[in-house]
PDB file of N, CA and C in Angstrom:
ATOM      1  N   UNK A   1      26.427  -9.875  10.967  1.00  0.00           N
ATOM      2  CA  UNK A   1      25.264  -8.999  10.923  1.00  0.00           C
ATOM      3  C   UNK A   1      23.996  -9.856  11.016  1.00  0.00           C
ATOM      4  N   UNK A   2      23.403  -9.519  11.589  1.00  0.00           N
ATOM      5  CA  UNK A   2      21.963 -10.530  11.503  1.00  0.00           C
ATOM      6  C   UNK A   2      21.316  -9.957  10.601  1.00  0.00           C
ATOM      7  N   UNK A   3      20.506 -10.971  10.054  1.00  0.00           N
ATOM      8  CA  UNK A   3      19.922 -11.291   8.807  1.00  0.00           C
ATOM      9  C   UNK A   3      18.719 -10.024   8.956  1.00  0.00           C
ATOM     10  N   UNK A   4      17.571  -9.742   9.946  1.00  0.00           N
ATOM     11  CA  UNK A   4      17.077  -8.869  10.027  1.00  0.00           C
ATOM     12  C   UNK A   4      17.607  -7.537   9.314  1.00  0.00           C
ATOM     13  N   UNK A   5      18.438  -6.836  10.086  1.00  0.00           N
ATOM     14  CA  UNK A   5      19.597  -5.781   9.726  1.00  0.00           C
ATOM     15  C   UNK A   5      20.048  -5.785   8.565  1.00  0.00           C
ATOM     16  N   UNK A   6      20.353  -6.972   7.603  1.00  0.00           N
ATOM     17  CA  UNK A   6      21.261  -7.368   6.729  1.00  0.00           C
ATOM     18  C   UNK A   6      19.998  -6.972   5.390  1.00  0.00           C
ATOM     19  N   UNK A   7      18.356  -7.083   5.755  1.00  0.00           N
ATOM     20  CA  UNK A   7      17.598  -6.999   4.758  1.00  0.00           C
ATOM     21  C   UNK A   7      17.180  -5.524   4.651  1.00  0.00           C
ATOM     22  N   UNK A   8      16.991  -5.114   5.906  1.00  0.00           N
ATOM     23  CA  UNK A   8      16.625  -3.592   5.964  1.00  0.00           C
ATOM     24  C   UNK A   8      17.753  -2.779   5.477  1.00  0.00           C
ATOM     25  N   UNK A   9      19.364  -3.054   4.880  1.00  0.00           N
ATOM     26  CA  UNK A   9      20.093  -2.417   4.442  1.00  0.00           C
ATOM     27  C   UNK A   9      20.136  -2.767   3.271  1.00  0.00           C
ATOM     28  N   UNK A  10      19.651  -3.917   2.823  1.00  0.00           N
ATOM     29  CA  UNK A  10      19.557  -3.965   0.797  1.00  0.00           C
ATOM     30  C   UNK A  10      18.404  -3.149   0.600  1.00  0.00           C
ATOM     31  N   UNK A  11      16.873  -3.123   1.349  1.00  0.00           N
ATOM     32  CA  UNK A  11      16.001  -2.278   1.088  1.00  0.00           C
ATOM     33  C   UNK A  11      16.134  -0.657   1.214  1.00  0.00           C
ATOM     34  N   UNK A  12      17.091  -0.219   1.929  1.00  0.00           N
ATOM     35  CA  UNK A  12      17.749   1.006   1.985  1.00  0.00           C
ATOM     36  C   UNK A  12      18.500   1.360   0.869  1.00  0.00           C
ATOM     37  N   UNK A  13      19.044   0.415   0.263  1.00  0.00           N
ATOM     38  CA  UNK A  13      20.058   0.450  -0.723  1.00  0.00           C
ATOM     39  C   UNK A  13      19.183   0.691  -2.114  1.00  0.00           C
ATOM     40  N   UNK A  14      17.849   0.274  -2.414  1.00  0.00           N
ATOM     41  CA  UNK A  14      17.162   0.442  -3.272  1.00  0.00           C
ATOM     42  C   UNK A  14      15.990   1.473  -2.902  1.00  0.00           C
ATOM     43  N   UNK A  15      15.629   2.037  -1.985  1.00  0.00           N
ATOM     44  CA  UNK A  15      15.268   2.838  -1.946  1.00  0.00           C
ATOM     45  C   UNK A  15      13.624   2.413  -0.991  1.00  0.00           C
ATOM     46  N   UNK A  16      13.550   1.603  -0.378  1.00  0.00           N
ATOM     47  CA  UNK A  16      12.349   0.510   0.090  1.00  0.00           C
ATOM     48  C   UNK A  16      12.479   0.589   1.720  1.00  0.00           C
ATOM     49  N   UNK A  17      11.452   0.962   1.893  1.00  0.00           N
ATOM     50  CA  UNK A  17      11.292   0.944   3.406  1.00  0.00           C
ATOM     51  C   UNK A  17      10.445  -0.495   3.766  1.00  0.00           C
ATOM     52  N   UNK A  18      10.630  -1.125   4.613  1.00  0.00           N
ATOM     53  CA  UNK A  18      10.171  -2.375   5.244  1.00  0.00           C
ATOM     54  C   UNK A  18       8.688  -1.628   6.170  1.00  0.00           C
ATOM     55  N   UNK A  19       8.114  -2.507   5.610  1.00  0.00           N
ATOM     56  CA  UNK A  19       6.263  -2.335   6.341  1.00  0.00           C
ATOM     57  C   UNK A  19       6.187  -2.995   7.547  1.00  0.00           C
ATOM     58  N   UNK A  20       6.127  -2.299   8.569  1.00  0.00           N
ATOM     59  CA  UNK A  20       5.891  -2.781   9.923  1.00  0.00           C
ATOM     60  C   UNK A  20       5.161  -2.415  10.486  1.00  0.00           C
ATOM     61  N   UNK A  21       4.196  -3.445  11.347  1.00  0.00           N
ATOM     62  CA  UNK A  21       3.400  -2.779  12.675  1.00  0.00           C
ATOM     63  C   UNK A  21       3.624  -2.991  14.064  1.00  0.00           C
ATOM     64  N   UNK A  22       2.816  -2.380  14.655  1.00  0.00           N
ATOM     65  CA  UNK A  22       3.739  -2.998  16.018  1.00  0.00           C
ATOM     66  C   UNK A  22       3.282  -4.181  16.296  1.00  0.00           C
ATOM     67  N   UNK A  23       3.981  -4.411  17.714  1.00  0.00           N
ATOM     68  CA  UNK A  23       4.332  -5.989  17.957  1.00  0.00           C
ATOM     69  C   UNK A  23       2.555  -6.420  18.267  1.00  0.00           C
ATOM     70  N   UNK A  24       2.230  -7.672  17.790  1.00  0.00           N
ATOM     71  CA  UNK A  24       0.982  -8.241  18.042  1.00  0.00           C
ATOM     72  C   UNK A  24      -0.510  -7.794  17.160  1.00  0.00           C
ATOM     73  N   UNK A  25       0.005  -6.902  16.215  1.00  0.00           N
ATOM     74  CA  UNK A  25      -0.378  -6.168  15.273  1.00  0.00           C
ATOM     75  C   UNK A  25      -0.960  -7.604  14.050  1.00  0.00           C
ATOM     76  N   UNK A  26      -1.655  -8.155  14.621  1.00  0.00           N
ATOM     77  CA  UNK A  26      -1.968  -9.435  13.426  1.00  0.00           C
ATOM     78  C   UNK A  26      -2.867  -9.111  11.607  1.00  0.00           C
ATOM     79  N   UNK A  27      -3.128  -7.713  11.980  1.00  0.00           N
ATOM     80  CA  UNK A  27      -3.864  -6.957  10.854  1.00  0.00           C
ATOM     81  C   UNK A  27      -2.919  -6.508   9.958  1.00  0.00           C
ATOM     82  N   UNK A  28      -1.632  -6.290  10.003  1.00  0.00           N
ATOM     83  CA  UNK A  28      -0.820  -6.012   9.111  1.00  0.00           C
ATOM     84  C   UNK A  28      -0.518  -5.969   7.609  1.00  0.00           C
ATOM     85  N   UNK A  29      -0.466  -7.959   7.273  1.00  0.00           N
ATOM     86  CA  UNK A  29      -0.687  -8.378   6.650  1.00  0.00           C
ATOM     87  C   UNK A  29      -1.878  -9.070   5.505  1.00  0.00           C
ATOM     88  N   UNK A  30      -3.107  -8.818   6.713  1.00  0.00           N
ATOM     89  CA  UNK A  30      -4.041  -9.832   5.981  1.00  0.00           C
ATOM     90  C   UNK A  30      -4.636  -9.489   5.249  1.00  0.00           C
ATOM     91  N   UNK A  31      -4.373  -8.600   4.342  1.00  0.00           N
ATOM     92  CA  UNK A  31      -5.093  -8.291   2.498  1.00  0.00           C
ATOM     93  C   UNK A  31      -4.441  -9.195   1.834  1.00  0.00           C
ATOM     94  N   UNK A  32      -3.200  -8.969   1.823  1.00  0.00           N
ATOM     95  CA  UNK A  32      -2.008  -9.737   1.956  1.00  0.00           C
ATOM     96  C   UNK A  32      -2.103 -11.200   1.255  1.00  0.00           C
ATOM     97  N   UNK A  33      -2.115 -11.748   2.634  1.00  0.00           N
ATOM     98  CA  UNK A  33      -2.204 -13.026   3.091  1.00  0.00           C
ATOM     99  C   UNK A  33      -3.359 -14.165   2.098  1.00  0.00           C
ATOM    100  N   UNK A  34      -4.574 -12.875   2.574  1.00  0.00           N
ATOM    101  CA  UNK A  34      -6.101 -13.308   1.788  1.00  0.00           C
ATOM    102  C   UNK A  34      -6.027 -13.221   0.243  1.00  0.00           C
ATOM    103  N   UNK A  35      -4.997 -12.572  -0.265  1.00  0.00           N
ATOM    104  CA  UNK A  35      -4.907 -12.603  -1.680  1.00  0.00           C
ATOM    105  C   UNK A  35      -4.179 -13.698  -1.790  1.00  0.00           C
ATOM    106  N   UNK A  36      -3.092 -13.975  -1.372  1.00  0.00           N
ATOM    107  CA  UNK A  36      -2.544 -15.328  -2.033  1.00  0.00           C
ATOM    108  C   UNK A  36      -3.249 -16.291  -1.457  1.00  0.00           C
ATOM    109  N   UNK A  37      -3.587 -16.868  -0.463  1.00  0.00           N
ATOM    110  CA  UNK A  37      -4.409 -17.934   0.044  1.00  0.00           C
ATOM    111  C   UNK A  37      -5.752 -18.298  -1.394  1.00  0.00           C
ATOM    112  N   UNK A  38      -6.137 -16.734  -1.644  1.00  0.00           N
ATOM    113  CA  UNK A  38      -7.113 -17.054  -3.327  1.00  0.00           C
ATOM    114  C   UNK A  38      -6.432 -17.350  -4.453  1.00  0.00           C
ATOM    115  N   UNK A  39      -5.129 -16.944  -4.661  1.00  0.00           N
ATOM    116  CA  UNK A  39      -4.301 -17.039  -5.425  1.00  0.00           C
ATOM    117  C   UNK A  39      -4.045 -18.495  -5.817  1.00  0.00           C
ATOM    118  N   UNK A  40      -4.095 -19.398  -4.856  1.00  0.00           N
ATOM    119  CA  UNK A  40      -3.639 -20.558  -4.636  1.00  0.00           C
ATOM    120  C   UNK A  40      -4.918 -21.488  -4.522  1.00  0.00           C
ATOM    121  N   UNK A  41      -5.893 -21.084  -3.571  1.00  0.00           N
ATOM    122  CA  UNK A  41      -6.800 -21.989  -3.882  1.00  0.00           C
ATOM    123  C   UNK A  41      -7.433 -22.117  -5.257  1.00  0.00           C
ATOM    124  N   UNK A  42      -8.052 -20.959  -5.829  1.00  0.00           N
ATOM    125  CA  UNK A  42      -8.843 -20.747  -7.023  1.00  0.00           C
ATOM    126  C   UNK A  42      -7.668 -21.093  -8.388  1.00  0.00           C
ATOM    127  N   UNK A  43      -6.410 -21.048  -8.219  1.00  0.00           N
ATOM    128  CA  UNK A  43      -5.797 -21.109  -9.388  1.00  0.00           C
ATOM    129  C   UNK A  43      -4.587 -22.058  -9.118  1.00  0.00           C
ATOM    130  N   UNK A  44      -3.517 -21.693  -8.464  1.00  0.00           N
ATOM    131  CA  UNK A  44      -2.163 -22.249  -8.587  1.00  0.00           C
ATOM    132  C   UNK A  44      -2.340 -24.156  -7.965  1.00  0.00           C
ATOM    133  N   UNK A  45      -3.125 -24.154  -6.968  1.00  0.00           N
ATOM    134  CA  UNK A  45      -3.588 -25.654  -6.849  1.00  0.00           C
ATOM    135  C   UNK A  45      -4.427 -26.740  -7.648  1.00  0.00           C
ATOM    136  N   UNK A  46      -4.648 -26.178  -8.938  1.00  0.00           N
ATOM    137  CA  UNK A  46      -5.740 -26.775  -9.844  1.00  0.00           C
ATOM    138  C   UNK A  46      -4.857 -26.438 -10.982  1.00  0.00           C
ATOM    139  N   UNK A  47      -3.742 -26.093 -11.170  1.00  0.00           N
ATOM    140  CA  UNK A  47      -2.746 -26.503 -12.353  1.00  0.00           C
ATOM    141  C   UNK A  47      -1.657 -26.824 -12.037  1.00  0.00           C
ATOM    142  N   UNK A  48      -0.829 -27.282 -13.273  1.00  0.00           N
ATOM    143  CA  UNK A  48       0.374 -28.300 -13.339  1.00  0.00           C
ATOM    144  C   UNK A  48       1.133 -27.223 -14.601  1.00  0.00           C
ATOM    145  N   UNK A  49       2.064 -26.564 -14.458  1.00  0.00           N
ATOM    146  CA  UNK A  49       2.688 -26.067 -15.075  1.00  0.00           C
ATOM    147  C   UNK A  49       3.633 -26.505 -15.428  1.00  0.00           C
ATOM    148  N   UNK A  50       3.971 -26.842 -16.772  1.00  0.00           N
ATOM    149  CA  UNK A  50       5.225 -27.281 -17.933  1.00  0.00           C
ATOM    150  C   UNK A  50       6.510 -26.951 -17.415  1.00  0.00           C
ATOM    151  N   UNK A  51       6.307 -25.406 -17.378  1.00  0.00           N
ATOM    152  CA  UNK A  51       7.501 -23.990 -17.547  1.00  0.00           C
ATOM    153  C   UNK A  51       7.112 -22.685 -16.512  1.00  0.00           C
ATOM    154  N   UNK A  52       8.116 -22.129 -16.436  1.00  0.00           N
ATOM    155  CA  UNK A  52       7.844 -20.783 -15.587  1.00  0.00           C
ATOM    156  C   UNK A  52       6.984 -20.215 -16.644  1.00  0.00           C
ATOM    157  N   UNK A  53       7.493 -19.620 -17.897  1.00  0.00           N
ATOM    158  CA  UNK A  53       6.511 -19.126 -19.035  1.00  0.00           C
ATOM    159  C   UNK A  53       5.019 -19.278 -18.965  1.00  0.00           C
ATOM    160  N   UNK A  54       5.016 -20.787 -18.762  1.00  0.00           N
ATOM    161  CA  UNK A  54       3.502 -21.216 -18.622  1.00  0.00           C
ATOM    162  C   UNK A  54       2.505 -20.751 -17.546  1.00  0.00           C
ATOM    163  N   UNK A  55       3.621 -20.743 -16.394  1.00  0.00           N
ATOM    164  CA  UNK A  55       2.809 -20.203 -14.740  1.00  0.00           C
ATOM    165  C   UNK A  55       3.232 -18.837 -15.119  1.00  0.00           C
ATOM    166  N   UNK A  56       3.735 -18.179 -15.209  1.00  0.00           N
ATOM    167  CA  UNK A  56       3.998 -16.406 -15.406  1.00  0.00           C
ATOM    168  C   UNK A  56       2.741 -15.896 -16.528  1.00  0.00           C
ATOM    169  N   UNK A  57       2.267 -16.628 -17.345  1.00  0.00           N
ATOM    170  CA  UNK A  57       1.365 -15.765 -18.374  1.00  0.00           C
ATOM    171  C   UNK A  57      -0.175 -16.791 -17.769  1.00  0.00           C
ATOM    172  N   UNK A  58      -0.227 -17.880 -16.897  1.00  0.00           N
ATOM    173  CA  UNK A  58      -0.968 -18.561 -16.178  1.00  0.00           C
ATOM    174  C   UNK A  58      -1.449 -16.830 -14.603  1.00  0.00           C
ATOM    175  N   UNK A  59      -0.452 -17.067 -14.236  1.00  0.00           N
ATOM    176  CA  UNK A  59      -1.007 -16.202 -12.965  1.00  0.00           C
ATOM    177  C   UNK A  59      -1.081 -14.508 -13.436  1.00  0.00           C
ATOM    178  N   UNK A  60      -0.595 -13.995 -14.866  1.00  0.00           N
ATOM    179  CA  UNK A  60      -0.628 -12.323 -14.910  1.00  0.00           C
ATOM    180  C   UNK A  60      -2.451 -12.414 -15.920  1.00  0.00           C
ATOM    181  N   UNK A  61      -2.977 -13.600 -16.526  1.00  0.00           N
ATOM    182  CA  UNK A  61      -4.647 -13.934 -16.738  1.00  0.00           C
ATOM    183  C   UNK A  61      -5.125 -13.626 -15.355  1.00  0.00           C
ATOM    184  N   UNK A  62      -4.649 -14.128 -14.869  1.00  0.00           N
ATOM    185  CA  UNK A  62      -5.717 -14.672 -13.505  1.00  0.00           C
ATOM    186  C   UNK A  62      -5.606 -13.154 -12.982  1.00  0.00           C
ATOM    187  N   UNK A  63      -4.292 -12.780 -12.485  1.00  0.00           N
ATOM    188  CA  UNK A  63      -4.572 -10.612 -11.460  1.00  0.00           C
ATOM    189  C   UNK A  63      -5.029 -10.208 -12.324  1.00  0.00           C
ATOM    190  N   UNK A  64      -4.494  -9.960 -13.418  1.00  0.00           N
ATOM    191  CA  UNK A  64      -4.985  -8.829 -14.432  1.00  0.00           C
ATOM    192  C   UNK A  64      -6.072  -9.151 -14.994  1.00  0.00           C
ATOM    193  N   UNK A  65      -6.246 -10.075 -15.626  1.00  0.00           N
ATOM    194  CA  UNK A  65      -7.904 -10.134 -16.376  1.00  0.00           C
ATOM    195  C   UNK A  65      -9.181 -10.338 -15.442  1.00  0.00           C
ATOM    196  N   UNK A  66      -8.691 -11.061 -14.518  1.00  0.00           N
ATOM    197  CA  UNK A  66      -9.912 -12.141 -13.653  1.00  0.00           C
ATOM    198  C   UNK A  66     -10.205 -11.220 -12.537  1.00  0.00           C
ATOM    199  N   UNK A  67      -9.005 -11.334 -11.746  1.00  0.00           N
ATOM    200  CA  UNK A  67      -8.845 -10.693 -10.481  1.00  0.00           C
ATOM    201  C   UNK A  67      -9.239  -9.355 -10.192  1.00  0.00           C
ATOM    202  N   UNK A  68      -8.750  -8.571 -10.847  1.00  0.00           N
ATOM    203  CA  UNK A  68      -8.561  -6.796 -10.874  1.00  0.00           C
ATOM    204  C   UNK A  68     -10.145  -6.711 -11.376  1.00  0.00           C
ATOM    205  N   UNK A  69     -10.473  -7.776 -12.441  1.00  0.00           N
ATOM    206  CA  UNK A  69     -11.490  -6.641 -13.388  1.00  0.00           C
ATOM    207  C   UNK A  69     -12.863  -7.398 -13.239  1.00  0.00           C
ATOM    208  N   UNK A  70     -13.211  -8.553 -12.616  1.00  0.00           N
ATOM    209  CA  UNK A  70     -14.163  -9.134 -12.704  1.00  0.00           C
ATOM    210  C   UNK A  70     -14.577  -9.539 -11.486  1.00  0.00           C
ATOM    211  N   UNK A  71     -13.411 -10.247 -10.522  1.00  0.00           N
ATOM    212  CA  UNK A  71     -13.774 -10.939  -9.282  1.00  0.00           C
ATOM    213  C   UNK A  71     -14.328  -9.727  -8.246  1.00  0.00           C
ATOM    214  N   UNK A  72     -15.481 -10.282  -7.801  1.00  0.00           N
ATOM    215  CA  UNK A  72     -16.066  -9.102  -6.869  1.00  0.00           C
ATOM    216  C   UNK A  72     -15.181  -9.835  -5.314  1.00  0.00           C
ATOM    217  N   UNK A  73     -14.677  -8.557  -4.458  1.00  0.00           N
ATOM    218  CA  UNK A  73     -14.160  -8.869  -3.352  1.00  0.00           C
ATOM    219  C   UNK A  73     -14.889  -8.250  -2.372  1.00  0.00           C
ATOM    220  N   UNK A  74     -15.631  -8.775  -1.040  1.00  0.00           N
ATOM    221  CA  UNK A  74     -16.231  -8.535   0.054  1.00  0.00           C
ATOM    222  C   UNK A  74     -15.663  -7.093   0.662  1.00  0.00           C
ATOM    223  N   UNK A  75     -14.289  -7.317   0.426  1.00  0.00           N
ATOM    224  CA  UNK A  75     -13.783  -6.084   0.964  1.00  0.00           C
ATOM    225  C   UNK A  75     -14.004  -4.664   0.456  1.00  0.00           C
ATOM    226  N   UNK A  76     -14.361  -4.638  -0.654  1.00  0.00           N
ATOM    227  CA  UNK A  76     -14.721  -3.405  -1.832  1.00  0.00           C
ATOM    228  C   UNK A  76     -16.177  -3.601  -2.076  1.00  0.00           C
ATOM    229  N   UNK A  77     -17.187  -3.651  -1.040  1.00  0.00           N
ATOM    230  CA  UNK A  77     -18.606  -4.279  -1.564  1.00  0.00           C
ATOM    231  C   UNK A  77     -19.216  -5.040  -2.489  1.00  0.00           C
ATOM    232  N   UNK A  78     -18.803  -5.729  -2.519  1.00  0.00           N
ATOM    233  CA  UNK A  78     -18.333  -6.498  -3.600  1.00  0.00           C
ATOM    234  C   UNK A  78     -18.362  -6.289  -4.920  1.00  0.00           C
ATOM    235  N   UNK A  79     -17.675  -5.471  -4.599  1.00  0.00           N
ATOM    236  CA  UNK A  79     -16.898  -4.588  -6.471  1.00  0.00           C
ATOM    237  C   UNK A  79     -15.850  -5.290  -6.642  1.00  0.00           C
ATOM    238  N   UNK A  80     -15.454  -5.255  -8.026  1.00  0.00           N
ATOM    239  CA  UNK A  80     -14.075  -5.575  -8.485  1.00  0.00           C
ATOM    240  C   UNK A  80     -13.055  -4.252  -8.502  1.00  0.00           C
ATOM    241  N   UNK A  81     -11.628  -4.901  -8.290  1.00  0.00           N
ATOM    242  CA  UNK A  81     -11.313  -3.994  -7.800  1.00  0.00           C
ATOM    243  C   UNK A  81     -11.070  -2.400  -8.929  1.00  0.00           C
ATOM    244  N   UNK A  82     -11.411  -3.231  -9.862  1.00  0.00           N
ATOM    245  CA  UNK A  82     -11.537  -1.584 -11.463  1.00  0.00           C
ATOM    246  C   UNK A  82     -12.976  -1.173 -11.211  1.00  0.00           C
ATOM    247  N   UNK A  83     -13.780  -1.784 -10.994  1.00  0.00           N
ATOM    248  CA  UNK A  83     -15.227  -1.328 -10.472  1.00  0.00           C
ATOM    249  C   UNK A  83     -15.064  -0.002  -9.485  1.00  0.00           C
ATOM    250  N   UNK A  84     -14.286  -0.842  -8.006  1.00  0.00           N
ATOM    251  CA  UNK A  84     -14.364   0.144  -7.231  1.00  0.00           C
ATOM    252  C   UNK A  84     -13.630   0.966  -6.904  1.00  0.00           C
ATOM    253  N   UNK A  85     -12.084   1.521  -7.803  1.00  0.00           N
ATOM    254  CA  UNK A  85     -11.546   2.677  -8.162  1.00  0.00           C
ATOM    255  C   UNK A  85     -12.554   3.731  -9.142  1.00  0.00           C
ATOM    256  N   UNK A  86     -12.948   2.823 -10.144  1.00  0.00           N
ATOM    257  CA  UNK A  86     -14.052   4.301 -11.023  1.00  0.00           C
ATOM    258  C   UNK A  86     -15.229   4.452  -9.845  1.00  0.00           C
ATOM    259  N   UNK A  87     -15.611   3.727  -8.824  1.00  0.00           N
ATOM    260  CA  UNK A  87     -16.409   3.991  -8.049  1.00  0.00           C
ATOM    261  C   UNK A  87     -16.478   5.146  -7.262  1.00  0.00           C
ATOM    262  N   UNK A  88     -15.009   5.381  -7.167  1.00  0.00           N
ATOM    263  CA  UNK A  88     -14.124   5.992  -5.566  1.00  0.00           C
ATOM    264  C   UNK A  88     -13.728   7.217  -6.787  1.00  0.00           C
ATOM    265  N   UNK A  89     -13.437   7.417  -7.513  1.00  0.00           N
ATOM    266  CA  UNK A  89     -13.414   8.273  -8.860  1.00  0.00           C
ATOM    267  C   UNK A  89     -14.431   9.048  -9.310  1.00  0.00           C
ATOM    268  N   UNK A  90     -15.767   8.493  -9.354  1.00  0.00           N
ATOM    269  CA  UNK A  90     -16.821   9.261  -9.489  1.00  0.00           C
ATOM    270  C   UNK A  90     -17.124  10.487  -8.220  1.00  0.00           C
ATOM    271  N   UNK A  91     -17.082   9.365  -6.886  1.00  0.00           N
ATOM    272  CA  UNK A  91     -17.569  10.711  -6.161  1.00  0.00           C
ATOM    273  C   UNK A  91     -16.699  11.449  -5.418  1.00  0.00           C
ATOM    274  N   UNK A  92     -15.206  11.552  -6.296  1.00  0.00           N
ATOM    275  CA  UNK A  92     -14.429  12.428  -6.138  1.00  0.00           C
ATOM    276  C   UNK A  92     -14.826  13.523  -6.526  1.00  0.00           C
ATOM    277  N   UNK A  93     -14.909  13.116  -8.413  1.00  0.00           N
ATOM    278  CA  UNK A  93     -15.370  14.049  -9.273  1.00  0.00           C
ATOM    279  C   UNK A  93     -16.978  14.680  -8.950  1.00  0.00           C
ATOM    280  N   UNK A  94     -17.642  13.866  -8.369  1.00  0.00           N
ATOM    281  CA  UNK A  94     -19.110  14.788  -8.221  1.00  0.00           C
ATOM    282  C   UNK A  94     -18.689  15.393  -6.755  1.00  0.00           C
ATOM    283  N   UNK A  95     -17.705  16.014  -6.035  1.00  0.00           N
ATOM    284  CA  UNK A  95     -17.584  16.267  -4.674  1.00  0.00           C
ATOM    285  C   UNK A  95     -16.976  17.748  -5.205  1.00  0.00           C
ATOM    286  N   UNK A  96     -16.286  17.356  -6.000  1.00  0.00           N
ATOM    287  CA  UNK A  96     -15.516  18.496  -6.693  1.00  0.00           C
ATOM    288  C   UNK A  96     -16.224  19.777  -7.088  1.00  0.00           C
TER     289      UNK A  96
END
């Protein structure tokens, strides 16, 4: 079975559809991409971790406290991204 085939039937098996675009489609990925590339520059390349323990409660500071709730991203005007859900929340509720 080729390996392609072989992944799209464990993701079937759990209930996961595989994200595809079409061919030459280079936009697919790159929220993606641009998050770990920050992931790595701003954090995982500027430490030395002991233990998995250490990098697992090291990188869930960094999404959850830093990332989500403080770091402003270009892509969300530069809101964070809890900023710009209550943002997108408000003028639901005032549309309503």
């Amino acid at each position: 079975m080729v390996i392609a085939q072989f992944r799209r039937k464990k993701l079937a098996k759990h209930g996961l559809i595989q994200s595809m675009s079409g061919r030459g489609n280079c936009y697919d990925n790159a929220v993606t991409e641009s998050f770990f590339k920050t992931l790595k520059t701003e954090l995982v390349y500027n430490e030395h971790y002991r233990t998995w323990e250490e990098a697992r409660h090291s990188l869930f500071e960094y999404i959850e406290v830093f990332y989500n709730r403080k770091r402003k991203h270009s892509t969300l005007g530069y809101k964070s991204p809890i900023e710009f859900l209550r943002y997108k929340q408000q003028i639901i509720v005032m549309a309503s």
